[in-house]
Structure formats: structure tokens, C-alpha cells
Protein backbone atom coordinates (compact mmCIF):
# COMPACT_ATOMS: atom_id res chain seq x y z
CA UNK A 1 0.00 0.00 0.00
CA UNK A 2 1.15 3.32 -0.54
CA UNK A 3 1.56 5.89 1.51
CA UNK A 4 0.80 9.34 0.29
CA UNK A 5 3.44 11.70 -0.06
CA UNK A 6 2.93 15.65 0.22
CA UNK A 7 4.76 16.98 -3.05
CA UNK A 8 5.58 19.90 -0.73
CA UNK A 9 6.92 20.37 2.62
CA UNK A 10 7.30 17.22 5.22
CA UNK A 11 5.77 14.12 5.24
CA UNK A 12 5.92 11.60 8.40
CA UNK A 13 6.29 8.47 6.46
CA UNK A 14 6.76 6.43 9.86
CA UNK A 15 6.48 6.51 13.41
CA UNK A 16 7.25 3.86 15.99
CA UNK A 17 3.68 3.23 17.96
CA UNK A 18 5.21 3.72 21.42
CA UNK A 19 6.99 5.18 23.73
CA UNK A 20 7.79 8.70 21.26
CA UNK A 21 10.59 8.78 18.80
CA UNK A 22 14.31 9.04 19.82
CA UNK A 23 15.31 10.35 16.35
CA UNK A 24 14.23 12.13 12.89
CA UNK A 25 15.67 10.89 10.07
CA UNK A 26 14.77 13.25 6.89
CA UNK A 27 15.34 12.50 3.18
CA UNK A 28 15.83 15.65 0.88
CA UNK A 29 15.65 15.09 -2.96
CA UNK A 30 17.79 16.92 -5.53
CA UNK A 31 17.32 18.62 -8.81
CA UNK A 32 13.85 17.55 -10.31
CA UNK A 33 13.25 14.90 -7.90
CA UNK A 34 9.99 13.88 -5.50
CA UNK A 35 9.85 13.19 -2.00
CA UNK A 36 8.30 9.99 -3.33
CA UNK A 37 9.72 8.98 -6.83
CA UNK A 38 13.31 10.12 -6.03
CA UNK A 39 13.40 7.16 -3.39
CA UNK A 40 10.97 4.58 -5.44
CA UNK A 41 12.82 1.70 -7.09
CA UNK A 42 11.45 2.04 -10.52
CA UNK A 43 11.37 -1.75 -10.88
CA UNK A 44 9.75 -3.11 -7.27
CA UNK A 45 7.90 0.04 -6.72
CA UNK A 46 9.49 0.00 -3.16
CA UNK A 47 9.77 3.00 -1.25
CA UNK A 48 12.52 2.34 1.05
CA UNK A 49 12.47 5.44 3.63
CA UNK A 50 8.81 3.84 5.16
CA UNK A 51 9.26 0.03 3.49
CA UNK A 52 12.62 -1.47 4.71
CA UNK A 53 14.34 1.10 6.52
CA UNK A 54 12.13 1.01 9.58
CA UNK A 55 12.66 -2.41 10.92
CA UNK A 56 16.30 -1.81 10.99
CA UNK A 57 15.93 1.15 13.16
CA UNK A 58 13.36 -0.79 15.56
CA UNK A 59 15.46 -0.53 18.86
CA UNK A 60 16.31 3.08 18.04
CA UNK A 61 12.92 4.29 17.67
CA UNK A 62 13.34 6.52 14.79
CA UNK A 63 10.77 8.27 12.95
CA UNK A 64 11.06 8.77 9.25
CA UNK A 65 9.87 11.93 7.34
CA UNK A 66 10.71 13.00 3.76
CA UNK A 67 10.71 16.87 2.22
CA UNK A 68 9.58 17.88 -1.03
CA UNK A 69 10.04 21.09 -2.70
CA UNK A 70 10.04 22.87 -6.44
CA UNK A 71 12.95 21.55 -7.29
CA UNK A 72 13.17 23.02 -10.99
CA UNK A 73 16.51 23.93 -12.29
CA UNK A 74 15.76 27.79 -11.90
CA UNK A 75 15.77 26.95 -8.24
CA UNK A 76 19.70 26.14 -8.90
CA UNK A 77 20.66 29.25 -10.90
CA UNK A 78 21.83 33.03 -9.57
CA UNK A 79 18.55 35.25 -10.15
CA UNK A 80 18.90 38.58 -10.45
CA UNK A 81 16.42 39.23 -7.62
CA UNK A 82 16.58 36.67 -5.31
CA UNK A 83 18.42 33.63 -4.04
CA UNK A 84 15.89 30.16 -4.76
CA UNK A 85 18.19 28.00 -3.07
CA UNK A 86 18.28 30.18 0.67
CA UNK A 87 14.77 30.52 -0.37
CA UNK A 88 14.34 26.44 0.08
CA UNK A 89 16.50 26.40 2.72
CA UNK A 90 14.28 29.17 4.67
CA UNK A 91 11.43 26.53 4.29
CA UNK A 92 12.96 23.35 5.00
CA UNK A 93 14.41 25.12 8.15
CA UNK A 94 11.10 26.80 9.50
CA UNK A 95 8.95 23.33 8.48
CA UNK A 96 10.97 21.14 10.72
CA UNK A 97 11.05 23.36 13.25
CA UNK A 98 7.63 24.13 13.32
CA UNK A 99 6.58 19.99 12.82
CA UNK A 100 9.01 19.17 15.85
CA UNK A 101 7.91 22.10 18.05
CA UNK A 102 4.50 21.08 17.82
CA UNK A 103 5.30 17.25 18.59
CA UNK A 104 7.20 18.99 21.93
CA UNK A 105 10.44 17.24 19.60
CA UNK A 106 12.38 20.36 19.59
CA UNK A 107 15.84 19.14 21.05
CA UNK A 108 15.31 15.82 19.66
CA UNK A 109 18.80 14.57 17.04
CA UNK A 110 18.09 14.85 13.78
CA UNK A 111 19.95 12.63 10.84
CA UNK A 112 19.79 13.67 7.70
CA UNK A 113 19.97 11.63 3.90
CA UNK A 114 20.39 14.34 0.58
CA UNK A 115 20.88 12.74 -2.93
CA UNK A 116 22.66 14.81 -5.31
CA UNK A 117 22.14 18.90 -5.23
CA UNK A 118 19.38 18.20 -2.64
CA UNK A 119 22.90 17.90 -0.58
CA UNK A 120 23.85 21.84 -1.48
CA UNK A 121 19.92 22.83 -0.25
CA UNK A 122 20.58 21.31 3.24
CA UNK A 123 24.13 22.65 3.51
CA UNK A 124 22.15 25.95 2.46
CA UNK A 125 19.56 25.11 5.10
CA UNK A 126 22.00 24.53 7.88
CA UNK A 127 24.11 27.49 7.42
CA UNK A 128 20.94 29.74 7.70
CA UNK A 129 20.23 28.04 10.99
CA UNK A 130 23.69 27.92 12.66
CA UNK A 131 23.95 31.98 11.67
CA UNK A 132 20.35 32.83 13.71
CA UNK A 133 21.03 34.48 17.00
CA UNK A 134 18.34 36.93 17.56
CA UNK A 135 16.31 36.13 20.61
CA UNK A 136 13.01 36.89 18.31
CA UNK A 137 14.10 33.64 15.91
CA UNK A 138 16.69 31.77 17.78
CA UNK A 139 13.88 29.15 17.89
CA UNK A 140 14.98 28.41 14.47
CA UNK A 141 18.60 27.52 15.59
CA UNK A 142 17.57 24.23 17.19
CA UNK A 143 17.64 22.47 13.57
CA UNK A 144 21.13 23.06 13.51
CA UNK A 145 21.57 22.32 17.33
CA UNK A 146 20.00 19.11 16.69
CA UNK A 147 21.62 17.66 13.50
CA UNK A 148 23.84 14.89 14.38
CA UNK A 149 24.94 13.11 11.04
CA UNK A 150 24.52 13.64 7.22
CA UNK A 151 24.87 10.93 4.83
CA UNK A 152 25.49 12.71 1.15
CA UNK A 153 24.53 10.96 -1.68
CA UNK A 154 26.05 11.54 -5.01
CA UNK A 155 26.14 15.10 -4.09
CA UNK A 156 29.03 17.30 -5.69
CA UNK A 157 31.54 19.23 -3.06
CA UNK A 158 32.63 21.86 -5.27
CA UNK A 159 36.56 21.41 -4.40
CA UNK A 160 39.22 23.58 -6.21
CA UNK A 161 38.10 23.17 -10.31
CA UNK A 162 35.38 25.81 -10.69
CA UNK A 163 35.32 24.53 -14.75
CA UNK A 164 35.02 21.02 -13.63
CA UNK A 165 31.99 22.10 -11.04
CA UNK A 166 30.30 23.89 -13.95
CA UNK A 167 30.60 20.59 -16.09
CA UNK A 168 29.25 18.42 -13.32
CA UNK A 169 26.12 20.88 -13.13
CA UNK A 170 25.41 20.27 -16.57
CA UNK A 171 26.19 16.50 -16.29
CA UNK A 172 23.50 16.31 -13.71
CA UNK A 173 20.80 18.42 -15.83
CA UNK A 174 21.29 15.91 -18.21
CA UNK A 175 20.46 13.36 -16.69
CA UNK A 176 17.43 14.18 -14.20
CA UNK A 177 16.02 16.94 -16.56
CA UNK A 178 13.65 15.78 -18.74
CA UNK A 179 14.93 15.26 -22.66
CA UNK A 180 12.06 17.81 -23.75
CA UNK A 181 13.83 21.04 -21.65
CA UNK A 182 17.62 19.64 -21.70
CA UNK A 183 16.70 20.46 -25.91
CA UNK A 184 14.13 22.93 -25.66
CA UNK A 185 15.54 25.33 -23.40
CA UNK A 186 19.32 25.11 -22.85
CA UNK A 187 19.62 28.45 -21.54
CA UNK A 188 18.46 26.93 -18.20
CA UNK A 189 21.23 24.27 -18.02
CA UNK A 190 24.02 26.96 -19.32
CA UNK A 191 22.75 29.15 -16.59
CA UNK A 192 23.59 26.36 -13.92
CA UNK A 193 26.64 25.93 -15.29
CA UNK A 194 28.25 29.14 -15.57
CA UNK A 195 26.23 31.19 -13.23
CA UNK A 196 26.77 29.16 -9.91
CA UNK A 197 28.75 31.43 -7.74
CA UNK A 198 25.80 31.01 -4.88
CA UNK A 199 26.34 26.94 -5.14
CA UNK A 200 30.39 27.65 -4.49
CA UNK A 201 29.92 30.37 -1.65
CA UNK A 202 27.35 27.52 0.06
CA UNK A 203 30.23 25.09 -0.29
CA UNK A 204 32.58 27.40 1.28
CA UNK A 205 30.40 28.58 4.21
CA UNK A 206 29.46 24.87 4.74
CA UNK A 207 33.18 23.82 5.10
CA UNK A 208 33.36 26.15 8.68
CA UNK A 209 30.40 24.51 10.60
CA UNK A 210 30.67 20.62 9.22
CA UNK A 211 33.39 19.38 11.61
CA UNK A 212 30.44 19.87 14.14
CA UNK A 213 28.14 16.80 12.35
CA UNK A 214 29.07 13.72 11.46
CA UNK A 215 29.33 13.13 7.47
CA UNK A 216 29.29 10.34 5.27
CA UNK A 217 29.99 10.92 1.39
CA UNK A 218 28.34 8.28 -0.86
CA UNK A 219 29.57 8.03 -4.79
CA UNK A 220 28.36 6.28 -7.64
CA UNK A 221 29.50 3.38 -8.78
CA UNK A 222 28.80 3.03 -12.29
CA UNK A 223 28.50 5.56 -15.15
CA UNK A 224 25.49 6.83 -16.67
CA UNK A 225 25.17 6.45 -20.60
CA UNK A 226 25.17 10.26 -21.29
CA UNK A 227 24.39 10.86 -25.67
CA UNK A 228 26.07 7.62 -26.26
CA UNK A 229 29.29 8.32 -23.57
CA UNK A 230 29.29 6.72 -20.36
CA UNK A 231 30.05 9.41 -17.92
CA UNK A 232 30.15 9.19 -13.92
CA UNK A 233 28.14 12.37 -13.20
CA UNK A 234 29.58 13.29 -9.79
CA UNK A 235 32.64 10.84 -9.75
CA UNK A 236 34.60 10.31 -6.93
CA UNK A 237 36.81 12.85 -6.24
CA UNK A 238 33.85 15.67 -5.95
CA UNK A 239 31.16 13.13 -4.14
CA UNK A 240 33.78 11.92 -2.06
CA UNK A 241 36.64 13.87 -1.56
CA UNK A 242 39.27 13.16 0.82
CA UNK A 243 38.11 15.21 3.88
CA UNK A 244 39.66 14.19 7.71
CA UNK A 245 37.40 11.98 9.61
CA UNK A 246 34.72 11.97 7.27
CA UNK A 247 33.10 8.56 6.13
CA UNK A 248 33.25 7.29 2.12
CA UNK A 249 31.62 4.57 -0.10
CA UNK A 250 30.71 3.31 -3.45
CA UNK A 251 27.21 2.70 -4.14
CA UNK A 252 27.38 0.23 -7.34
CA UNK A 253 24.61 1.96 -8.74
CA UNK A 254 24.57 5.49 -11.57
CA UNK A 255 23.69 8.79 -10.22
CA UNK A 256 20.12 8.61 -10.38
CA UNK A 257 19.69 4.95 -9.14
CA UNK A 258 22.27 5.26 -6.12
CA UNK A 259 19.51 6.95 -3.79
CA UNK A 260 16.32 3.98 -5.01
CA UNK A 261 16.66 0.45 -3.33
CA UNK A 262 14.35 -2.15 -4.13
CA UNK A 263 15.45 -4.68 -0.82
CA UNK A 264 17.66 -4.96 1.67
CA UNK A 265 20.03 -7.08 -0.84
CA UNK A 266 20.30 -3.75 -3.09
CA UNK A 267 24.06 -2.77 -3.66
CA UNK A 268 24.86 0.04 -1.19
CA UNK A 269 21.49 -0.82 1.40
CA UNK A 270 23.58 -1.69 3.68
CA UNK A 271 26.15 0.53 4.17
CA UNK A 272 23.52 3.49 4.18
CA UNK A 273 21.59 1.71 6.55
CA UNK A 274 24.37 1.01 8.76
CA UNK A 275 25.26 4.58 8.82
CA UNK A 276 22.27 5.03 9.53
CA UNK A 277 21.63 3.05 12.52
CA UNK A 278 24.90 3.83 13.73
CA UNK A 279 23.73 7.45 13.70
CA UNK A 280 20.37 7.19 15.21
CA UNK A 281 22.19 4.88 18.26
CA UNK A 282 24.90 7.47 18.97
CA UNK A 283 23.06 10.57 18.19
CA UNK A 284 21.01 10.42 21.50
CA UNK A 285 23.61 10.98 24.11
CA UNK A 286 25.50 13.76 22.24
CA UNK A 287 22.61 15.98 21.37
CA UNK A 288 21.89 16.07 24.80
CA UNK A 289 24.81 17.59 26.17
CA UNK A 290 24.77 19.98 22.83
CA UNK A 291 21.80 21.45 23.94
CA UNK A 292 23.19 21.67 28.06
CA UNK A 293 25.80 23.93 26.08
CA UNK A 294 23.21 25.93 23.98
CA UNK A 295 21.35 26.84 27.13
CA UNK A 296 23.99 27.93 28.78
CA UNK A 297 25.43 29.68 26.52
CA UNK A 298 22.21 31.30 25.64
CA UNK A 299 21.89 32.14 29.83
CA UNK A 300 25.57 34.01 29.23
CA UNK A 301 24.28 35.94 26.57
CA UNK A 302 21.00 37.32 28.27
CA UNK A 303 22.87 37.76 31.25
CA UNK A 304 25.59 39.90 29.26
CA UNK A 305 23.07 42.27 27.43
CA UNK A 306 21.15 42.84 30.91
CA UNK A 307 24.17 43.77 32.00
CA UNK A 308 25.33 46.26 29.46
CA UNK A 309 21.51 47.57 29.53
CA UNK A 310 21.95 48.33 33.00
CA UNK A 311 25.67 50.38 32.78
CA UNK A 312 24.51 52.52 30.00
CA UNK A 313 21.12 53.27 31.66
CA UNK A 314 23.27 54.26 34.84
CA UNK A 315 25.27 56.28 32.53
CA UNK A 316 22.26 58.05 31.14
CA UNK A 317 20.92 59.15 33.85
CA UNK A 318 21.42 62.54 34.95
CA UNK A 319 23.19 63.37 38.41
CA UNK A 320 21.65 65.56 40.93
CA UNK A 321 22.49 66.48 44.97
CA UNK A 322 19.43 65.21 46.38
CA UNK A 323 20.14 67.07 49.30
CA UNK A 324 19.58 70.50 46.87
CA UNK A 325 16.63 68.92 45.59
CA UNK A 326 12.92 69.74 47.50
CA UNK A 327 9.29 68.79 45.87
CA UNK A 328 6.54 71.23 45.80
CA UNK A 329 3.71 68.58 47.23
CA UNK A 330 1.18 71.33 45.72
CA UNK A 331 2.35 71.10 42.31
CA UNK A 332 2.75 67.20 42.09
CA UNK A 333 6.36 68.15 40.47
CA UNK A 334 10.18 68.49 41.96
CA UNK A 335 12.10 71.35 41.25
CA UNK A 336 15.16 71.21 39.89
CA UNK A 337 18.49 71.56 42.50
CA UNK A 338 19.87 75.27 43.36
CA UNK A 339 23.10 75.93 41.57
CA UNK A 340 26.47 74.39 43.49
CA UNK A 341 28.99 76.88 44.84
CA UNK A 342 31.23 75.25 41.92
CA UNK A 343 28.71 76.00 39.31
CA UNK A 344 28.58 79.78 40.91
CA UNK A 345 32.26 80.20 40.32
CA UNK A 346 32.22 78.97 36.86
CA UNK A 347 29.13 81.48 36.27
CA UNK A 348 31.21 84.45 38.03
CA UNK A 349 34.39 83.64 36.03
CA UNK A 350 32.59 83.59 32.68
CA UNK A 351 30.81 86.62 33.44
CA UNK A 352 34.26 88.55 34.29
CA UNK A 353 35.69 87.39 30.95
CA UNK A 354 32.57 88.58 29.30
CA UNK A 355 32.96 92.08 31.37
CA UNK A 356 36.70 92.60 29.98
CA UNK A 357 36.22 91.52 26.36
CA UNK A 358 33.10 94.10 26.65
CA UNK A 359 35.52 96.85 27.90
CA UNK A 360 38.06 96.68 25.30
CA UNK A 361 35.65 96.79 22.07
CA UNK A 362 34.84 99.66 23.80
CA UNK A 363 38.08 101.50 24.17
């Protein structure tokens, strides 16, 4: 039977009955794909986030949800008036939030699978969240608080070759675009490969906050058959690039099959479910104590800015000898102090100087 699948936004594809969850793990597509079809074998019709990754995760009581969005290829291109892909991550972001708040799920560890440029919208997503600090939004910083691992799958890391990131772009267009706008309407996949400076400055940004999650690079195995050349469409060395204690596989399947298993035998099952598991097991403990550190570093903060409130309203406020100072009970007003002897002597001394400049105009 199955389950239906919002084509926007999340969808809980499975729950365990009892006692609540212990872990999210969420599935975000990449360019043209379905929260559905992108993780549907196309032969067995098995959808594997809600059909045979559950009962692997029995003892760590995981719940399973999957995110769809529009994910066209203008979503993937610089516009001139706004950025798509922070646009996305905005959403993704807010909707978790919002479907884990509700659930009272908020600190809860989060796991997180992203086939191909589905991978660069997360990265997007998670930079947006680690960056909030306002005390009017910081609600939105516990998706980043709460992400323990990724696993990336078939998703391109830009690395050092800007040309070669460009080609991979186009690679990928090719091969999850339909044939009808690949030939109709080219400018679309030129403009993803040449106009990509927001995918490289998500790379870069990503690259400062990922030592804090746990990563696992997937890459395909076999090529795809691209206008008669077989062609690995994110090969190794951008899928999986060498990166200290970060996780890497092969998935013996092309770049559009890699994220669609049809049973547990499926090349590459088992090492994503693994990770998985692995994940959801460990992720528990060291959430926890992330979030002891959030709050207390969020308690230092408040405590800081009270503190600086207070010095520069002391600062502000203006002095006066209360012993100078008598209220007019009548009036329902005080009147202001008498002048000082000081303040006299200052008045006499500037009213000399006045008195002599005065007598020499005159003379």
C-alpha cells in the first residue's frame, strides 16, 4: 500500500507506535526529484524510507519523514532578484522546526539523507540556521543544534576546479532533466553551469560549521550512458573527496539509481543503513549535552546584554544632589536643584571674561 506523499513540505512516512521517537531521520531530494519517486525503485515500486528502513531502526525508535520542494533547475541558478536556493533552505528550516515544536520534539537529534544537489539545499539550510542568534528567531537555531549526522549521496563538493563544477552541473541536468527542456531550453542548463557562484559560496560557508556533524559521502558506482558516452556524473573525487574523519563509499549503482533500493540485498542498502543506525544509536547521548551547552550559553548571553543595559542606563541618567533637591507637594512636580557653589564660580568667572572683552571693544 502506498503511503501518500505531500509533493511539498514534510511528510511523516513512519512513526514507531510507542513510547515517542528518539530520532528524525529526513530525506531531501535533488534537482527535479519527489519526495516519493526520487526514493521509489522504478522496478519493485518499493519505497525504502517507510518500506525497509524502519525495521532496521526498531530498537532506536526513529521516525522517518521526507521533504519535497520545487525543485526546478531555476531553483539552482543566480537570479537577479533573489536567491531560490536560501529561499528552500528558509522553508525546510522553519517546516521542521515548526513539525518538531509542535510534537514537543524540539531538542530531539536529527539525521539527515540528501541525494545529489538536494545535498547543497541542506548545507544551504544549515548554514541559515547555525547563523540565527536573535532572541526573536533563535527558535529556528535548534535544527542546527540538533543535526547529528549527514549521509550525502552523489552530491558534488565543489573542491578547487570551478570549470570542472560547472561541467558536473550540466552533467546532472542531463540526466534528471527531462529530454524535452535539456533540448528545448538550454539556456536553463548553461545558466547552472556558468552562473553558480551562490552553489560555491554555500560550499565554502558549509566547510566552517561541518566538523560539528558527522558526514558520510556516498559516490556512484557506475557511469550513466550520457548521448552515447558513459560518464560518472559526480565521480569520486567531488562526491567523495578526501576530507579528515569523514566517512566514504561506493554505491554500485549510476547517479540517479544510487539513492532507489528495491530490498535490503540492493548494492549500497547496507552501508547506508548502517550509517544510519549507527547514527540514530549514537546521536542520542551527544545531542543532549549539545543542547546543556546551547542553554547555557544562551543564559551568558541574556545575562551579558542585561548587564550592558543596565551600565549605560546608569550612565544616562542625569546626576543631581538630592540634598539641593525639594518637591513642591502642591504642584505634584520636583524642582530642579539650586546651583552648586562650583557651578557659581564657573558662572562668576565667565561673566568677568565677558565684562573685559566688553571693555576693550569699547576702548
Amino acid at each position: 500500500m502506498r503511503i501518500p506523499v505531500n509533493r511539498f513540505g514534510l511528510t511523516e512516512v513512519f512513526s514507531p507506535s510507542a513510547p515517542k521517537a528518539n530520532v528524525d531521520i529526513v530525506f531531501v531530494h535533488g534537482l527535479n526529484g519527489d519526495p516519493h519517486n526520487t526514493w521509489t525503485s522504478e522496478t519493485s515500486k518499493v519505497f525504502w524510507p517507510s518500506q525497509i528502513l524502519p525495521p532496521i531502526l526498531e530498537e532506536e525508535k526513529a521516525r522517518v519523514l521526507v521533504y519535497g520542494y520545487d525543485a526546478d533547475v531555476t531553483s539552482f541558478t543566480d537570479g537577479a532578484s533573489k536567491d531560490k536556493i536560501h529561499n528552500h533552505a528558509e522553508q525546510l528550516v522553519a517546516a521542521l522546526q515548526s513539525n518538531r515544536r509542535i510534537r514537543k520534539a524540539t531538542e530531539r537529534p536529527i539525521i539527515w539523507i540528501a541525494h545529489s544537489l538536494g545535498g547543497l539545499v541542506l548545507k544551504r539550510a544549515l548554514i541559515y540556521s547555525a547563523e540565527i542568534r536573535g532572541v526573536k528567531t533563535e527558535h529556528l537555531r535548534s535544527v542546527f543544534v540538533s543535526t547529528y549526522g549527514i549521509l550525502f549521496l552523489g552530491t558534488p563538493h565543489q573542491g578547487s576546479d570551478i570549470a570542472q563544477w560547472g561541467n558536473r552541473l550540466e552533467w546532472i541536468c542531463s540526466v534528471m532533466l527531462p529530454k524535452k527542456v535539456v533540448d528545448t531550453q538550454p539556456q536553463l542548463v548553461e545558466a547552472l553551469k556558468t552562473n553558480n557562484e551562490t552553489l560555491q559560496v554555500i560550499d565554502r560557508q558549509f566547510v566552517q560549521i561541518m566538523n560539528r556533524f558527522h558526514i558520510y559521502f556516498f559516490h556512484e558506482g557506475k557511469p550513466t550512458n550520457l548521448k552515447g558516452t558513459l560518464r560518472f556524473i559526480v565521480d569520486e573525487t567531488s562526491a567523495s573527496p578526501t576530507v579528515q574523519d569523514v566517512e566514504r563509499a561506493v554505491i554500485q549503482a549510476d547517479h540517479s539509481h544510487m539513492c532507489k533500493f528495491e530490498n535490503e540485498s540492493a548494492p549500497g542498502f547496507d552501508l547506508v543503513a548502517e550509517g544510519i543506525q549507527r547514527y540514530a544509536e549514537d546521536a542520542p547521548s551527544t545531542i543532549t549535552q549539545r543542547w546543556s551547552a546551547e542553554r547555557k550559553e544562551r543564559s551568558t548571553a541574556i545575562q551579558a546584554e542585561a548587564a550592558e543595559l543596565y551600565s549605560n542606563s546608569v550612565r544616562a541618567t542625569p546626576q543631581t544632589d538630592s540634598s539641593s533637591t525639594f518637591g513642591d507637594s502642591s504642584l505634584g512636580r520636583e524642582r530642579k536643584a539650586l546651583p552648586s557653589s562650583e557651578s557659581e564660580a564657573r558662572f562668576d568667572e565667565q561673566y568677568v571674561l565677558e565684562d573685559v572683552t566688553n571693555e576693550k571693544r569699547m576702548a
